[in-house]
N, C-alpha and C. Protein backbone atom coordinates (compact mmCIF):
# COMPACT_ATOMS: atom_id res chain seq x y z
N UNK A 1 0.83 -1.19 0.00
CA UNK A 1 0.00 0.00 0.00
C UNK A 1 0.87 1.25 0.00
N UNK A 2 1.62 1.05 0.70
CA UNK A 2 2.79 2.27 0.83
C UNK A 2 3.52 2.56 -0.51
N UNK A 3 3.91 1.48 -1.23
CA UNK A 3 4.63 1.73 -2.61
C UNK A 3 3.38 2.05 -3.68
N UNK A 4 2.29 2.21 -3.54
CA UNK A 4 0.89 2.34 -4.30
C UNK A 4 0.96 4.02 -3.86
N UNK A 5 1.07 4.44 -2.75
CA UNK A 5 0.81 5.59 -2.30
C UNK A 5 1.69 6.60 -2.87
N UNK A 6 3.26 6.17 -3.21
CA UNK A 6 4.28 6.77 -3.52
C UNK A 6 4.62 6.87 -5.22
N UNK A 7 4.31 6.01 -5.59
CA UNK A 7 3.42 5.99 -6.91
C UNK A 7 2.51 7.02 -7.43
N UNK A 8 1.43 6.97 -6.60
CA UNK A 8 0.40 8.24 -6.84
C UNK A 8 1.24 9.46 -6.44
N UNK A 9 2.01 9.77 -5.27
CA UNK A 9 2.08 11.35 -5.56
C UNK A 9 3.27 11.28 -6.14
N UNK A 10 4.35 10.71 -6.89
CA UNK A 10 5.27 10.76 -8.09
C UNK A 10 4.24 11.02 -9.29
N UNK A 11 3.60 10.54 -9.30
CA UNK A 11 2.87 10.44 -10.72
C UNK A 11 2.05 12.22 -10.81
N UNK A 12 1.45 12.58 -9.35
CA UNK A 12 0.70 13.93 -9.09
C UNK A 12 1.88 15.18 -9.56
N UNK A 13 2.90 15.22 -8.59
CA UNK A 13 4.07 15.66 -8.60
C UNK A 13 4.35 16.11 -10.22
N UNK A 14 4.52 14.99 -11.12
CA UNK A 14 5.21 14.86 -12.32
C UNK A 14 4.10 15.40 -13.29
N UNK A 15 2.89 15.57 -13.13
CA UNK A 15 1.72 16.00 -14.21
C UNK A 15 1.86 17.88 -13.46
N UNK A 16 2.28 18.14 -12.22
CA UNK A 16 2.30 19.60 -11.86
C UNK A 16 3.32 20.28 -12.56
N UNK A 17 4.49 19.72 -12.39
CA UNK A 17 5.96 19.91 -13.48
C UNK A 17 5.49 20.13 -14.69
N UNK A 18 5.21 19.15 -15.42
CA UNK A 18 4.78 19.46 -17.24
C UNK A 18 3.56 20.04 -17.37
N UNK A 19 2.99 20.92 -16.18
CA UNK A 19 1.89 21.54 -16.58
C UNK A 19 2.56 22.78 -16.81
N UNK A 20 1.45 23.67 -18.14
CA UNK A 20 2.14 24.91 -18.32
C UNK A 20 1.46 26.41 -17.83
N UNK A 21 1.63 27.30 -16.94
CA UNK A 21 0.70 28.27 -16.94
C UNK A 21 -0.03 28.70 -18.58
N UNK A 22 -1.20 29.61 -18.54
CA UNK A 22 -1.46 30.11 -19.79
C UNK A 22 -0.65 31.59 -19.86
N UNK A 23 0.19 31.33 -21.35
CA UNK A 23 0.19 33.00 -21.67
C UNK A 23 -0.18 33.74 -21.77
N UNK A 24 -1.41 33.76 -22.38
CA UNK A 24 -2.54 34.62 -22.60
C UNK A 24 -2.92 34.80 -23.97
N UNK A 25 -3.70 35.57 -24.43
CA UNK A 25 -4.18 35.88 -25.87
C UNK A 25 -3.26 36.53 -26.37
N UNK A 26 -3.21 36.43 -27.62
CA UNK A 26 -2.37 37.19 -29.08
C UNK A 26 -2.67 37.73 -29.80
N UNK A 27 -2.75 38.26 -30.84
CA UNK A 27 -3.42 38.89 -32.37
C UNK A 27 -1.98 38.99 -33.18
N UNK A 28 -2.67 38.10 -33.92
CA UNK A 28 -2.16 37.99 -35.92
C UNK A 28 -2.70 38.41 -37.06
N UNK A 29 -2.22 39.58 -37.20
CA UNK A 29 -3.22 39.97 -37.94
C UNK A 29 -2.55 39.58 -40.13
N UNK A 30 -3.48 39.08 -41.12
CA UNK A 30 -2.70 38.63 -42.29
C UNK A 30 -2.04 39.81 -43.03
N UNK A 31 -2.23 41.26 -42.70
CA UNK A 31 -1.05 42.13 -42.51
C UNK A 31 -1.23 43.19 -42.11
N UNK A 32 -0.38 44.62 -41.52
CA UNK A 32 -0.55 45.07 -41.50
C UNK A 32 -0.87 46.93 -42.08
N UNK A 33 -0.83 46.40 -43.18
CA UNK A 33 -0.98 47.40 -43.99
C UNK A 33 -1.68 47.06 -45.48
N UNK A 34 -2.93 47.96 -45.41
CA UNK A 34 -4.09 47.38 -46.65
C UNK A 34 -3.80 48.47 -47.30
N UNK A 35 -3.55 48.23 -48.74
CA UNK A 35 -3.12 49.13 -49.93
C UNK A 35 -4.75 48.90 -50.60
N UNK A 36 -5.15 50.08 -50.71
CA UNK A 36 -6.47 50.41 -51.21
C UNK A 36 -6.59 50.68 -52.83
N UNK A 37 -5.57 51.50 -53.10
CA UNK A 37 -5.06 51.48 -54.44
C UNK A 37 -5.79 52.71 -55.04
N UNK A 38 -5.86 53.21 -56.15
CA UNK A 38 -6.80 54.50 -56.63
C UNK A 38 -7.92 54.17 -56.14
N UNK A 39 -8.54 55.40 -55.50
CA UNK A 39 -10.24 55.98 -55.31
C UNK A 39 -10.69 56.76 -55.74
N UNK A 40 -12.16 57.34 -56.36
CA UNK A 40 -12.31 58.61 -56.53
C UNK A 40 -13.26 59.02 -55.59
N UNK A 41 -13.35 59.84 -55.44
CA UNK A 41 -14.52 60.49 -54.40
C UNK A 41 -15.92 60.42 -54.63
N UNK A 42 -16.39 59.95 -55.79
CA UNK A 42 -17.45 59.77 -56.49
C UNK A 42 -17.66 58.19 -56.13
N UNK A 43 -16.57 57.13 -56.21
CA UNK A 43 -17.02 56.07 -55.68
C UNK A 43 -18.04 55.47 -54.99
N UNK A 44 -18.70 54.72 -55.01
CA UNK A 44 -19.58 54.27 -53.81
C UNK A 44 -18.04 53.79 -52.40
N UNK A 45 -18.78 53.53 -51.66
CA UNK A 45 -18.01 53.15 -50.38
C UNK A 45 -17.06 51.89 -50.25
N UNK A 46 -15.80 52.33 -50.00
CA UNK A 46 -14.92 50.89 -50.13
C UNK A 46 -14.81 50.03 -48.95
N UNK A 47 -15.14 48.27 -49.18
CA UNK A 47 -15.36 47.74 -47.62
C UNK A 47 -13.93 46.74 -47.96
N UNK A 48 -13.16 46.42 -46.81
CA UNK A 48 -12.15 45.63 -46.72
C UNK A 48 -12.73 44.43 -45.11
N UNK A 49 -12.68 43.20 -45.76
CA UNK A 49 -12.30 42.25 -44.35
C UNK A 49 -11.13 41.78 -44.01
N UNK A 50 -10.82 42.27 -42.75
CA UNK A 50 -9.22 41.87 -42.37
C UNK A 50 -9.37 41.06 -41.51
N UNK A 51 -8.50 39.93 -41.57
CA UNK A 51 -8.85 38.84 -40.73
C UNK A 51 -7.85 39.02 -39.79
N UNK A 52 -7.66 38.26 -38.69
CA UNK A 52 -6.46 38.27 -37.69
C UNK A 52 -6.94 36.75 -37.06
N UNK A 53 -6.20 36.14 -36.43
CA UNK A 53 -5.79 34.93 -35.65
C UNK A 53 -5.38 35.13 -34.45
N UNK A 54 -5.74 34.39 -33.38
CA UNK A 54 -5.69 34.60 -32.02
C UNK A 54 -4.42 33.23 -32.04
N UNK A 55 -3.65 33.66 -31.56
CA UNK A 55 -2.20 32.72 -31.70
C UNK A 55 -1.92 31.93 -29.90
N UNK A 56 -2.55 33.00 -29.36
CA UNK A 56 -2.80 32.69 -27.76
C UNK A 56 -2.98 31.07 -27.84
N UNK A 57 -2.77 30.85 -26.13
CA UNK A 57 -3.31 30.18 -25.47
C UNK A 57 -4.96 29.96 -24.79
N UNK A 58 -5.52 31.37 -24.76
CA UNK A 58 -6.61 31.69 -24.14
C UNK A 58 -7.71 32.67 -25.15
N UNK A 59 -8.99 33.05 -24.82
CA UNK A 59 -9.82 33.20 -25.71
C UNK A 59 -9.10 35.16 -25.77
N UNK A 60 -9.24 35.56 -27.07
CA UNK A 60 -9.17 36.88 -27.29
C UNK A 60 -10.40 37.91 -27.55
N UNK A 61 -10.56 39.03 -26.92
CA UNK A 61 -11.33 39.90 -27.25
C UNK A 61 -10.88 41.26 -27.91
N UNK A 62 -11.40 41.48 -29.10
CA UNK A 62 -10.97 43.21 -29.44
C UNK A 62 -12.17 43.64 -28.75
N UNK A 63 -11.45 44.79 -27.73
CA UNK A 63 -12.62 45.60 -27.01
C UNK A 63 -12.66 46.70 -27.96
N UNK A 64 -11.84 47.52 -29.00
CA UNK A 64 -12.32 48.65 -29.30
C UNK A 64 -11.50 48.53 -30.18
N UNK A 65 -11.60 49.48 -31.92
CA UNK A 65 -10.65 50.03 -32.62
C UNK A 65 -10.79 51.35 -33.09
N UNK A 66 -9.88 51.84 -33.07
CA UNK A 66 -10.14 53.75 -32.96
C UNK A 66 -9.59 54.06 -34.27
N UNK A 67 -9.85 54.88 -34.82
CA UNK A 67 -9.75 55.30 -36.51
C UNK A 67 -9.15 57.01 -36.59
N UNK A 68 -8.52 56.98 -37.31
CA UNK A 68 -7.54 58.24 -37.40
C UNK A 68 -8.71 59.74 -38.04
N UNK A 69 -9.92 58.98 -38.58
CA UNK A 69 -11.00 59.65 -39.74
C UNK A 69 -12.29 59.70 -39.54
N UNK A 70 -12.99 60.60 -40.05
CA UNK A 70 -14.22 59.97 -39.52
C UNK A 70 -14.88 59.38 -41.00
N UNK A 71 -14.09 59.43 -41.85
CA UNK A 71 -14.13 59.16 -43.18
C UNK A 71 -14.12 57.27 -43.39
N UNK A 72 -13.31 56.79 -41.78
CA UNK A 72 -13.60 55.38 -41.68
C UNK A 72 -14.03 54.84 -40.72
N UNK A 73 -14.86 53.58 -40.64
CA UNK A 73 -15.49 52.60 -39.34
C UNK A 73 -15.05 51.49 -39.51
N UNK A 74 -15.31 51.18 -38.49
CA UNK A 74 -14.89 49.42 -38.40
C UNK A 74 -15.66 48.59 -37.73
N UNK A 75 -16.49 47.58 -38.10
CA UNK A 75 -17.48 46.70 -37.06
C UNK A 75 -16.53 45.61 -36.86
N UNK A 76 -16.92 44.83 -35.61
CA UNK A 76 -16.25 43.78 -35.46
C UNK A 76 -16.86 43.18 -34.06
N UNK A 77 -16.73 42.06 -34.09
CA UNK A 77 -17.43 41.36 -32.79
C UNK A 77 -16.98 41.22 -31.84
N UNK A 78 -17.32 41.62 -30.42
CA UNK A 78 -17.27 41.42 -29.20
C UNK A 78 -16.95 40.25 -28.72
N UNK A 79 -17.24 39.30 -29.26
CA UNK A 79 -17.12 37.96 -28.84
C UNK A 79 -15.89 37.52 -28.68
N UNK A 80 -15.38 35.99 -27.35
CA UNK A 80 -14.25 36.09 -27.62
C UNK A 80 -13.80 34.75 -28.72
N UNK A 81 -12.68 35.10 -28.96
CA UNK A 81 -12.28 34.15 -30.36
C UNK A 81 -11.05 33.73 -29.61
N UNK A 82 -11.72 32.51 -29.83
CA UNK A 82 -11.14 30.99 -29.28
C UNK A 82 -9.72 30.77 -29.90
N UNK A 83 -8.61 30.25 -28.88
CA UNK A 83 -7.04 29.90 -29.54
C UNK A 83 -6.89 29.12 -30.61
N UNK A 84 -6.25 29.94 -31.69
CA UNK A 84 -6.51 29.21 -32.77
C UNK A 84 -7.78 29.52 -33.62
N UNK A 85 -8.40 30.09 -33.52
CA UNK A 85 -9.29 30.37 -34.27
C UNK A 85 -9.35 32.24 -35.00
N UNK A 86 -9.63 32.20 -35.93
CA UNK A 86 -10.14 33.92 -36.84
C UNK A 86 -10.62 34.37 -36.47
N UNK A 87 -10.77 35.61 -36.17
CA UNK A 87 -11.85 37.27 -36.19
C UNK A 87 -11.49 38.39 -37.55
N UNK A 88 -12.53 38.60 -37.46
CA UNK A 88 -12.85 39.75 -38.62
C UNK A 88 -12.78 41.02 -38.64
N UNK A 89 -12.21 42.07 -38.95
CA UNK A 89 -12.55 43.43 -38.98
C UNK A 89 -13.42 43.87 -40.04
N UNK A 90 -14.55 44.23 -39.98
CA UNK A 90 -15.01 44.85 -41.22
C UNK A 90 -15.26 46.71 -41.51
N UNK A 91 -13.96 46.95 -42.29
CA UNK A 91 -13.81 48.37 -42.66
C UNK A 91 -13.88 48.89 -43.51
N UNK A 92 -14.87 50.22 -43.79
CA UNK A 92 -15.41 51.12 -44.58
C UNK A 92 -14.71 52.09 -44.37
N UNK A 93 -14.60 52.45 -46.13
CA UNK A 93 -13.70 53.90 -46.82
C UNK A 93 -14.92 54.49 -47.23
N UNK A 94 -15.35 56.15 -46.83
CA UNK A 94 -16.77 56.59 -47.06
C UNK A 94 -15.80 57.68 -47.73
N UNK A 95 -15.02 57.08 -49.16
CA UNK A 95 -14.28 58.55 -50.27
C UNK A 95 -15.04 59.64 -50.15
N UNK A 96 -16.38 59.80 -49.99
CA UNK A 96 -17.25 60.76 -50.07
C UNK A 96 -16.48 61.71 -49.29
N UNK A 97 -16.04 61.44 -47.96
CA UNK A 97 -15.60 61.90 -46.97
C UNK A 97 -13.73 62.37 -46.81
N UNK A 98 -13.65 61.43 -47.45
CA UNK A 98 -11.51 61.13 -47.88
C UNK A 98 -10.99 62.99 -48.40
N UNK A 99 -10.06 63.06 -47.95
CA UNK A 99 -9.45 64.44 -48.96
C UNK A 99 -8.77 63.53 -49.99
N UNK A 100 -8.52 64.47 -50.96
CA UNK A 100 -7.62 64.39 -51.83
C UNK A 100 -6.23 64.13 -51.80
N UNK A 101 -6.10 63.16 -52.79
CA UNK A 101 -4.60 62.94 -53.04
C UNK A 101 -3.99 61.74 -51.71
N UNK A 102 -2.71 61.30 -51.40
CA UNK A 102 -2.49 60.84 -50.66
C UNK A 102 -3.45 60.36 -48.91
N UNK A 103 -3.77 59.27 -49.25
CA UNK A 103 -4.63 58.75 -47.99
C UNK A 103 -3.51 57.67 -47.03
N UNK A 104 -3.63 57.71 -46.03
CA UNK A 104 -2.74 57.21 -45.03
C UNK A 104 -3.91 57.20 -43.74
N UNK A 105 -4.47 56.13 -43.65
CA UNK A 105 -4.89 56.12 -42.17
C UNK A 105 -4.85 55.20 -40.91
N UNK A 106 -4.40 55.54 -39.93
CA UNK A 106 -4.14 54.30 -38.93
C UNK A 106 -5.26 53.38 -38.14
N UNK A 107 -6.08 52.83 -38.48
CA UNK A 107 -6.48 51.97 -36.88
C UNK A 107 -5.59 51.35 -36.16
N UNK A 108 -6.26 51.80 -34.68
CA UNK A 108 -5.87 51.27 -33.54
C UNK A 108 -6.26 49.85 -32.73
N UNK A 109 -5.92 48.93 -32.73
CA UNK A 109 -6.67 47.82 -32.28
C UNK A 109 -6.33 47.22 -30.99
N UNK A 110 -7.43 48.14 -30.23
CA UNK A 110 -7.58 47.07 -28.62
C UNK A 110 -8.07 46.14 -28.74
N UNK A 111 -7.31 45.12 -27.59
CA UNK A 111 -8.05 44.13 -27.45
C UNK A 111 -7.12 43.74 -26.42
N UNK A 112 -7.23 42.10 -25.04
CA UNK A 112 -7.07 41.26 -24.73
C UNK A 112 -5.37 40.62 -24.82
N UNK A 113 -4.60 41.37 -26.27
CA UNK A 113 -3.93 40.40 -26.06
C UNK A 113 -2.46 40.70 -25.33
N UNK A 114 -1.63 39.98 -25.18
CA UNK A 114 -0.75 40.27 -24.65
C UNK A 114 0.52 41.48 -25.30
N UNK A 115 0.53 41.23 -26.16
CA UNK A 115 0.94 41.96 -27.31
C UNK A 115 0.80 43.64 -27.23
N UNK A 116 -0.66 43.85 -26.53
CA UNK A 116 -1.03 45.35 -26.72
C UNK A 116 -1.71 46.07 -27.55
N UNK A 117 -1.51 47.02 -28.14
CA UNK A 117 -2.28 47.49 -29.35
C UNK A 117 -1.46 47.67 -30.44
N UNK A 118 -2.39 47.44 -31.65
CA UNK A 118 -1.88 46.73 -32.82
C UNK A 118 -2.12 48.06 -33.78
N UNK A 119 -1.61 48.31 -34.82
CA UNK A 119 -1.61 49.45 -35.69
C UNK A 119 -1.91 49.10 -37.22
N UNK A 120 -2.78 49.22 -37.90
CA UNK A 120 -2.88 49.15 -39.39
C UNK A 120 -3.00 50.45 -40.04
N UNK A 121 -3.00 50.08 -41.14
CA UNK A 121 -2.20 51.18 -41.95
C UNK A 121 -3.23 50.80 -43.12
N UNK A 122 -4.04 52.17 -43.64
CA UNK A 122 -5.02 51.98 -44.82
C UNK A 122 -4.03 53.20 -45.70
N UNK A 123 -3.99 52.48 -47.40
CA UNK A 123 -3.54 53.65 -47.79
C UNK A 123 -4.38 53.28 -49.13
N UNK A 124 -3.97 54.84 -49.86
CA UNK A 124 -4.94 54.62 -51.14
C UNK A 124 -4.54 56.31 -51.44
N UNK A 125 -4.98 56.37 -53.21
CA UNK A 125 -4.72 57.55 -53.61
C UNK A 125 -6.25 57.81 -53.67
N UNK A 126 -6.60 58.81 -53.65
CA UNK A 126 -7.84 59.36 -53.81
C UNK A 126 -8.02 60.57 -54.58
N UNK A 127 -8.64 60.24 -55.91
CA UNK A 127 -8.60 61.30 -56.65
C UNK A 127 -10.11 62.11 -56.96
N UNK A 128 -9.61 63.16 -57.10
CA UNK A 128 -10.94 64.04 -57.03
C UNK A 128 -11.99 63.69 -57.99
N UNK A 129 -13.82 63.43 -57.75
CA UNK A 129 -14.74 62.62 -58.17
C UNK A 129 -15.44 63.69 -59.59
N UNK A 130 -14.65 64.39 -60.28
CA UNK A 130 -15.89 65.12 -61.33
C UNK A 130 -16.64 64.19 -62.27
């Protein structure tokens, strides 16, 4: 009974060792910088989906993404996205709104992960709509 007993907490012992804390959540995003390419201002509205990957160990949330314009939005879900699994950004160019010539705009992306906040980069020429 005694060598049964010593057994079990070697065996307890040895599963605490190769256990790993969690790191926490990540974001991958497939890049960071979306080339929009010529616009005109006359355009209807340009939509981009940017995907990103939670690389974590643990579930990720984007709590917020902040936009350099008011010329752009971004929806995206609250929900958290499971390790290993995709989330979506879905972002609108309202040219209506864009100035002219050289476009450069940053979102900001909070969220969950360990990483911090993440920076994308929208660019595009935007030419005037006559």
């Amino acid at each position: 009974m005694r060598r049964g007993v010593l057994c079990l907490v070697a065996m307890l012992l040895g599963v605490g060792l190769y256990a790993q804390e969690p790191r926490g959540a990540d974001i991958e995003f497939t890049t960071n910088v979306v080339e929009l390419g010529e616009l005109s201002r006359s355009d209807d509205k340009s939509y981009v989906r940017l995907s990103f990957l939670n690389t974590g160990d643990v579930p990720l949330v984007v709590t917020e993404v902040r936009t350099s314009c008011s010329c752009t939005t971004i929806k995206h879900d609250r929900k958290p996205i499971a390790p290993g699994e995709q989330g979506v950004l879905n972002i609108t160019v309202d040219t209506s709104k864009a100035p002219v010539g050289n476009f450069y705009r940053v979102l900001q992306v909070y969220s969950t992960a360990i990483s911090g906040v993440k920076n994308i980069t929208l660019k595009a020429e935007i030419k005037d709509g006559d």
